[in-house]
Protein backbone atom coordinates (compact mmCIF):
# COMPACT_ATOMS: atom_id res chain seq x y z
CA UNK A 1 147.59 116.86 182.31
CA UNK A 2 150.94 114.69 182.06
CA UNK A 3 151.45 111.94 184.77
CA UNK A 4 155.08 111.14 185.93
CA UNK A 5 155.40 107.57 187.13
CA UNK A 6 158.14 105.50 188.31
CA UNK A 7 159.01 102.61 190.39
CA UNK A 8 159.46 104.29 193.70
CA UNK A 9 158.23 102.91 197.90
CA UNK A 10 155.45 104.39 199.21
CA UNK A 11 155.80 106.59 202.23
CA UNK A 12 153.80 103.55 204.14
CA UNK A 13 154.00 100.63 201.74
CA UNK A 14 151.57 97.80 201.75
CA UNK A 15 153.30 94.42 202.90
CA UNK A 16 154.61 92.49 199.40
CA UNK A 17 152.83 94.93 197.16
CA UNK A 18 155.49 97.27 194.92
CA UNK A 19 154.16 100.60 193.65
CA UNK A 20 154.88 103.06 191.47
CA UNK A 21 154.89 107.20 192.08
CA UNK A 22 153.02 109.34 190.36
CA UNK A 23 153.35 112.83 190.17
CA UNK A 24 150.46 115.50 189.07
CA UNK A 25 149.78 118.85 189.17
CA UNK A 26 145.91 120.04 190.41
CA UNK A 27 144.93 121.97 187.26
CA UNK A 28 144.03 126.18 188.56
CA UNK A 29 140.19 125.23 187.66
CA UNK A 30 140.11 122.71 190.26
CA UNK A 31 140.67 125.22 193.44
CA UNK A 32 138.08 124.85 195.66
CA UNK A 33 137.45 121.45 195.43
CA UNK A 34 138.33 118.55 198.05
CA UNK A 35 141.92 116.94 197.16
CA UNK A 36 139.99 113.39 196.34
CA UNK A 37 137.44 115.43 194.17
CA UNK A 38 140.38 117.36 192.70
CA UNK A 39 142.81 114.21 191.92
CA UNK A 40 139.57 112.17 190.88
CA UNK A 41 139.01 114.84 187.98
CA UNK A 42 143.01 114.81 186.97
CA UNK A 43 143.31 111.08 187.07
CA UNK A 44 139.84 109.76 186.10
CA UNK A 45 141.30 106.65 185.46
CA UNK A 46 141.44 106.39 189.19
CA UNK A 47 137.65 105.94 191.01
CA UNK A 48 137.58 109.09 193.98
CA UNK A 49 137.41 106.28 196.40
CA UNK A 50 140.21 104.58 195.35
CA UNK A 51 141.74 108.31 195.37
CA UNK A 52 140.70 108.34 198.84
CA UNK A 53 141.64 105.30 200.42
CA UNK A 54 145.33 106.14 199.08
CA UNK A 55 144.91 109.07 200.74
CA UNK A 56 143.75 107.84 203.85
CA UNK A 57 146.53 105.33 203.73
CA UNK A 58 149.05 108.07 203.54
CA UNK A 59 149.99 107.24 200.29
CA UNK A 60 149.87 110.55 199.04
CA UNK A 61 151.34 113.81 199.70
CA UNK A 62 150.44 116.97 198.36
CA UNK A 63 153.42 119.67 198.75
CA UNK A 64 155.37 117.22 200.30
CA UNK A 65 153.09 117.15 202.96
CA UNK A 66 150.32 114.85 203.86
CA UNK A 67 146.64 116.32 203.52
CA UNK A 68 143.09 115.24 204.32
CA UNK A 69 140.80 114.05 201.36
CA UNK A 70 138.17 116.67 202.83
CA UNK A 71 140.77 119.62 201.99
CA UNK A 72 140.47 121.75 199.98
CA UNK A 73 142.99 122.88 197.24
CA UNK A 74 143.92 126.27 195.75
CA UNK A 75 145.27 124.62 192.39
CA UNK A 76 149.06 124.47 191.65
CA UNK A 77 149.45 121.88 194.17
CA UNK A 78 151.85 119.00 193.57
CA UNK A 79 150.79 115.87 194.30
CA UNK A 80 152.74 112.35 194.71
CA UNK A 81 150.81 109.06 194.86
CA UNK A 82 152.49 106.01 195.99
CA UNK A 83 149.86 103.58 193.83
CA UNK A 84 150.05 99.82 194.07
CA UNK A 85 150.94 97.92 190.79
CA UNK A 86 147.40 97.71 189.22
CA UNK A 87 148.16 93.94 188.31
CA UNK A 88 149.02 92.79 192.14
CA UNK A 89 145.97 94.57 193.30
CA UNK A 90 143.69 92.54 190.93
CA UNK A 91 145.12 89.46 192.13
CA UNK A 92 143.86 87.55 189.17
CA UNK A 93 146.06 85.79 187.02
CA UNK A 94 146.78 84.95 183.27
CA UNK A 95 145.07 82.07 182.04
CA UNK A 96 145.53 81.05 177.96
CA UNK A 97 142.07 82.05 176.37
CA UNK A 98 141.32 82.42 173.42
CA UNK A 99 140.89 86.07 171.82
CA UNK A 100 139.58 87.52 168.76
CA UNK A 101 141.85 90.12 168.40
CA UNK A 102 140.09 92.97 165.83
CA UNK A 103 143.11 95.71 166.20
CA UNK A 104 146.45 95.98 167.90
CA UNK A 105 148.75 99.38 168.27
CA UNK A 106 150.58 100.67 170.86
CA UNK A 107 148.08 102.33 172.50
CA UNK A 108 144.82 100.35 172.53
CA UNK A 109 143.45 97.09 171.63
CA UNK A 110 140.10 96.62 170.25
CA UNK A 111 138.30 92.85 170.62
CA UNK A 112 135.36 91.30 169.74
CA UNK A 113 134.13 89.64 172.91
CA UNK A 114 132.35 85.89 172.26
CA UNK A 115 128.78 85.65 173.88
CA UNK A 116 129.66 83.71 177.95
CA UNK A 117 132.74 85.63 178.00
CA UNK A 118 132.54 87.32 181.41
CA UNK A 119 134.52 90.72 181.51
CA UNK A 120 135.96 91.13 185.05
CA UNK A 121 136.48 88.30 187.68
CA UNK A 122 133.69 88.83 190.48
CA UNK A 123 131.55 86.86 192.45
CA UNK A 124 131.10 83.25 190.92
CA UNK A 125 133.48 84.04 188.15
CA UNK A 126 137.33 84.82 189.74
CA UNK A 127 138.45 83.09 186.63
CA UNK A 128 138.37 82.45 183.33
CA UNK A 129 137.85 86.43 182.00
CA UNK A 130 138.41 88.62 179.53
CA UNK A 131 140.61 89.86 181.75
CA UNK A 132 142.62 87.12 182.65
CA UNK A 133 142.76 86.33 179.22
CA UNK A 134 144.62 89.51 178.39
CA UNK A 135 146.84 89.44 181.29
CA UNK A 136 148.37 86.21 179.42
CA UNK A 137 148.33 87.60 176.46
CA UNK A 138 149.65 91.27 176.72
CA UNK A 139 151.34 90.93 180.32
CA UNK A 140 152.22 94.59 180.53
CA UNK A 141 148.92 95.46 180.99
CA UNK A 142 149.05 94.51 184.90
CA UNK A 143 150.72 98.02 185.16
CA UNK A 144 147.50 99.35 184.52
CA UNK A 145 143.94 99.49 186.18
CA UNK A 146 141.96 96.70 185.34
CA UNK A 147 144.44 95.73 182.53
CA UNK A 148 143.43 98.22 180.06
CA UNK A 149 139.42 97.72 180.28
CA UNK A 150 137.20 101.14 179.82
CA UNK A 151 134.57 99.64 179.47
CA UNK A 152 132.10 96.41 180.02
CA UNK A 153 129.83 94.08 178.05
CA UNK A 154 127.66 91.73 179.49
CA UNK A 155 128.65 87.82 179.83
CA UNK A 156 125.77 87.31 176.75
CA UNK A 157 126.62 89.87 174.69
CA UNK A 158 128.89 89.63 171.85
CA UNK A 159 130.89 92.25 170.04
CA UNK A 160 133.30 94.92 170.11
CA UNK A 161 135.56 96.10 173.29
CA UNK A 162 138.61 98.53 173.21
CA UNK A 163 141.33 98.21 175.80
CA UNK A 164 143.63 100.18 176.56
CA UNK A 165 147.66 99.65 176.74
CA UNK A 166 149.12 102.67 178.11
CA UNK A 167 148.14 104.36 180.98
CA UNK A 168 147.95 107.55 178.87
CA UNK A 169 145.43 105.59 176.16
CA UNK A 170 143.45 104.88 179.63
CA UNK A 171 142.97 108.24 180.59
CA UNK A 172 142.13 109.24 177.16
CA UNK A 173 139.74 106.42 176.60
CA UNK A 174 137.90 107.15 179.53
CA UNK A 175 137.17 110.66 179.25
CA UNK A 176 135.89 109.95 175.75
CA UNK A 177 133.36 107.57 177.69
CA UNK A 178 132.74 110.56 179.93
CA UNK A 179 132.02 112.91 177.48
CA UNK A 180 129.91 110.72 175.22
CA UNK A 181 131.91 110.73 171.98
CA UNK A 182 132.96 107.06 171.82
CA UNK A 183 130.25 105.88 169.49
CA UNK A 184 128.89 102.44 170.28
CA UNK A 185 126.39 100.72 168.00
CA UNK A 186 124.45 97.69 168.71
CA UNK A 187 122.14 95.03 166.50
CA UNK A 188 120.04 93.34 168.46
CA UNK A 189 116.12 91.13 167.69
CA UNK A 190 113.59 92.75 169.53
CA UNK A 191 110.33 91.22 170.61
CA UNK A 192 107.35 91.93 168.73
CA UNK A 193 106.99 94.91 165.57
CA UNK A 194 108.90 97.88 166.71
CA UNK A 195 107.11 100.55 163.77
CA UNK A 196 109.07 103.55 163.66
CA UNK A 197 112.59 104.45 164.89
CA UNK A 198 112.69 106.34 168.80
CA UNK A 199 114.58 107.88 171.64
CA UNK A 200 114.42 106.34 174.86
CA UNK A 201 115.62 108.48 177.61
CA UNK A 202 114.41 107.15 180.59
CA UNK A 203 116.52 107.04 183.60
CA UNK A 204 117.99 103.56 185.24
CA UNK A 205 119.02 102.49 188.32
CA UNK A 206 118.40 99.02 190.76
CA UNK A 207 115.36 97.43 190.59
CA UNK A 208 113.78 98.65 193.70
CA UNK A 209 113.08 94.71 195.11
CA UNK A 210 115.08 92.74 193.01
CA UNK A 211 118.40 94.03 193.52
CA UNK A 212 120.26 92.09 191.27
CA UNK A 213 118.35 93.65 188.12
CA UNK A 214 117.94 97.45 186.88
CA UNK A 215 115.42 99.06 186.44
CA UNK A 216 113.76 102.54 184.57
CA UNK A 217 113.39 104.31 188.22
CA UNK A 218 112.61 107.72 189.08
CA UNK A 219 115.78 108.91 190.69
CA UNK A 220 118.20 106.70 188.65
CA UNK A 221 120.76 107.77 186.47
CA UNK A 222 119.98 109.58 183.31
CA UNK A 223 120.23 107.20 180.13
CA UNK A 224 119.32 107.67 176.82
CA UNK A 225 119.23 104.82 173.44
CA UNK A 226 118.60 105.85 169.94
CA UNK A 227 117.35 102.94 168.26
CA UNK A 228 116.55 102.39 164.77
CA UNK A 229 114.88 100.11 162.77
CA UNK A 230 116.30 97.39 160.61
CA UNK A 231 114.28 94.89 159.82
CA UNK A 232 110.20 94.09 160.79
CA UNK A 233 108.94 90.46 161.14
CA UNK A 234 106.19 91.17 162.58
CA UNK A 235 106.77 88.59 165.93
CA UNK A 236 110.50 90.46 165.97
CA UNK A 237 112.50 93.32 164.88
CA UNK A 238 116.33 93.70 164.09
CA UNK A 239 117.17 96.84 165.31
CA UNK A 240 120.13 99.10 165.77
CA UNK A 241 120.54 100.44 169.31
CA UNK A 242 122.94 103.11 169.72
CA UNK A 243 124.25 104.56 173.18
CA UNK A 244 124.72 108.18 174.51
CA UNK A 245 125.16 106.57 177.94
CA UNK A 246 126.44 103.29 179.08
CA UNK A 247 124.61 101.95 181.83
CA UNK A 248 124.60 98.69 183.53
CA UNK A 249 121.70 96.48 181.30
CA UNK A 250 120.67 99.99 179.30
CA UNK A 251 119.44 98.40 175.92
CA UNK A 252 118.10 95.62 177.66
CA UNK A 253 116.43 97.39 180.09
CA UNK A 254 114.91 100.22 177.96
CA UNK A 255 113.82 98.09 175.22
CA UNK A 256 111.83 96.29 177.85
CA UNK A 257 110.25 98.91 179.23
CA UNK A 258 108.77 100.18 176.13
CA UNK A 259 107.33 96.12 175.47
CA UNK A 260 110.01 95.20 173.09
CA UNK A 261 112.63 92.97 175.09
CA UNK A 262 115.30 91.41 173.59
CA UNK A 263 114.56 88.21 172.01
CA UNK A 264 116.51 85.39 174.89
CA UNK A 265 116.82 87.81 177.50
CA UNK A 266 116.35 85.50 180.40
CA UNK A 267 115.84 88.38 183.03
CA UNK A 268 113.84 91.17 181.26
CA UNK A 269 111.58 89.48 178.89
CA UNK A 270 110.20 85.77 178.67
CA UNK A 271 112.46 82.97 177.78
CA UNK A 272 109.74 81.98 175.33
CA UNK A 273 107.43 84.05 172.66
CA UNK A 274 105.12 82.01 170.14
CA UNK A 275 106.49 82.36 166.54
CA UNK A 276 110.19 83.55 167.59
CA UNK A 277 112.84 81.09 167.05
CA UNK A 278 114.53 79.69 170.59
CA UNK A 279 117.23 82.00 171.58
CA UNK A 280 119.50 81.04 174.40
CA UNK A 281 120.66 84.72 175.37
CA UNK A 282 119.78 87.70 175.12
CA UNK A 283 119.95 88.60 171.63
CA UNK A 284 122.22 91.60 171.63
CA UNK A 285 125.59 92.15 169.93
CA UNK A 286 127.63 95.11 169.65
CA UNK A 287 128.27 95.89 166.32
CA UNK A 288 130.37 99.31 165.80
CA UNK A 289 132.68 100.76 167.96
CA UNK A 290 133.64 104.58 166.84
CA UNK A 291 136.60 106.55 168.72
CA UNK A 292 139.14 109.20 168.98
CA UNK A 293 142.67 107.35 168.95
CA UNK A 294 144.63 108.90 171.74
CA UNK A 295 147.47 108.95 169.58
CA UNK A 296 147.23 111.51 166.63
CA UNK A 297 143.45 112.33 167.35
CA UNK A 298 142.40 111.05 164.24
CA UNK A 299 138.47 109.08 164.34
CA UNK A 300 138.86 105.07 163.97
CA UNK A 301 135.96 102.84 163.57
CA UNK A 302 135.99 98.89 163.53
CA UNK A 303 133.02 96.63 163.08
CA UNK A 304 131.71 93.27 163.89
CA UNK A 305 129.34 91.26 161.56
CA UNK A 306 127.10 89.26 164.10
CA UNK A 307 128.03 85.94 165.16
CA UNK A 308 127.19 82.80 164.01
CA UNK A 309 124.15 82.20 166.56
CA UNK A 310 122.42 85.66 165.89
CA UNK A 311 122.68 85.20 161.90
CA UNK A 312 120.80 82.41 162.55
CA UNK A 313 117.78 84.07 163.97
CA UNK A 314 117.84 86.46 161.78
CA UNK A 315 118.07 84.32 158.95
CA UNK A 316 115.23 81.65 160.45
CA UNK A 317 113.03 85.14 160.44
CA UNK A 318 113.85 85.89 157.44
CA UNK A 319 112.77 82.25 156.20
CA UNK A 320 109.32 82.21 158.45
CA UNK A 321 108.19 85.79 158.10
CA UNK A 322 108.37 88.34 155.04
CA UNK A 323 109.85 91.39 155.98
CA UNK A 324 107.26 94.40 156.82
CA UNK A 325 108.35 97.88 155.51
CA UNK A 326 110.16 100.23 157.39
């Protein structure tokens, strides 16, 4: 589906905000469907309830008309969306941070993320980001929803990112996260001998008392880790942890629930286990990073050797313990 934008006023504009117009079609397979479930499948770059506060805002017209999110369309429709300049809705600005930059093209950026490098500004962190960083850096990418970023790492890990630079690459890059054929590898030291390589599929969602952690729950959402086996200690294990889904904690949480936490992790295993080296985070970086490039479809890969801090372990291990077979 093509998206038309230009610089245009909404119908209603927000006071000291400039927008730009965009202008879909709803695909025929999407009759039936409400007009926020409809747009939310043609612009997935867009969360529905973003879609739907737009709408509610009278920002968009469908026919030249304006419609209820609850409406249902026949497909065919065109739509215009008045939709606020992505970088004046973040409100965050560009700060000069450093950034390992892996690959740059026109269409996406790939970087490999130091460990205490929090992605998005939130609560306790409005500053000093990953994406403030590459607001100062690549300054068109406040035309575009979070600057570019598809997807998250957490503050602790290290590794590879991809980022988007066109709204097009965004789209792209996020339906390949949809459909599960960006391939993301991690290596991470696991707690105690991990034997034999498994699947976890065990579904996650928030703790159900500590709401600040996740948890393998009944009626969360479906998540599944392949991880392999790299190297046995004995007290640890390098592994290689690779994702079908991406949710919020998943290696960390699954490798805890089958005994083997990460060595460091602070909030799913304990900060301490007798014959591991100290670790001060969780000991989890991503490694390999595996895409369709939305320009040309051709496959792409970059990796990331671990950083300086996780060599270390590994190579402390090494020096204490001989390595078990695999």
């Amino acid at each position: 589906m093509r998206v038309a934008v230009r610089s245009a006023p909404p119908a209603h504009p927000e006071r000291n905000v400039s927008h730009t117009l965009a202008r879909v079609r709803i695909p025929p397979e999407a009759a039936g469907m409400r007009l926020d479930q409809a747009l939310a499948r043609v612009l997935p770059e867009h969360s529905r309830s973003r879609l739907k506060t737009w709408i509610d805002a009278d920002q968009v017209s469908v026919n030249g008309a304006s419609w209820d999110a609850k409406r249902r369309v026949s497909g065919g429709e065109h739509v215009e969306i008045a939709m606020p300049v992505a970088g004046e809705a973040i409100g965050d600005r560009p700060q000069e941070i450093a950034l390992d930059v892996v690959h740059d093209d026109a269409q996406l950026i790939v970087i490999n993320k130091p460990a205490g490098l929090v992605v998005h500004p939130g609560s306790g962190n409005r500053d000093g980001t990953l994406l403030n960083a590459l607001l100062h850096r690549y300054p068109a990418l406040a035309g575009l929803p979070r600057a570019g970023i598809v997807h998250r790492l957490d503050k602790e890990t290290s590794g590879l990112m991809v980022v988007a630079k066109t709204l097009e690459a965004h789209t792209n890059l996020v339906r390949q996260l949809a459909e599960r054929s960006v391939t993301r590898e991690y290596l991470g030291v696991a707690r105690g001998d991990v034997t034999r390589a498994t699947i976890i599929d065990a579904p996650i969602g928030r703790h159900p008392t500590q709401r600040t952690t996740m948890a393998v729950v009944t009626k969360g959402k479906p998540a599944r880790t392949h991880v392999a086996v790299v190297e046995r200690f004995g007290v640890a294990t390098t592994v290689r942890c690779t994702l079908e889904t991406g949710r919020t904690h998943q290696i960390r949480v699954h490798l805890a629930a089958i005994g083997h936490a990460l060595v460091g992790d602070p909030v799913y295993g304990p900060r301490r286990t007798v014959g591991v080296p100290a670790f001060t985070r969780q000991a989890l970086h991503a490694a390999r990073l595996a895409l369709t490039h939305p320009h040309g479809a051709r496959l792409v890969a970059w990796d990331a050797p671990p950083p300086n801090d996780l060599a270390a372990l590994i190579d402390a291990l090494r020096a204490t313990y001989p390595t078990r077979a695999r």
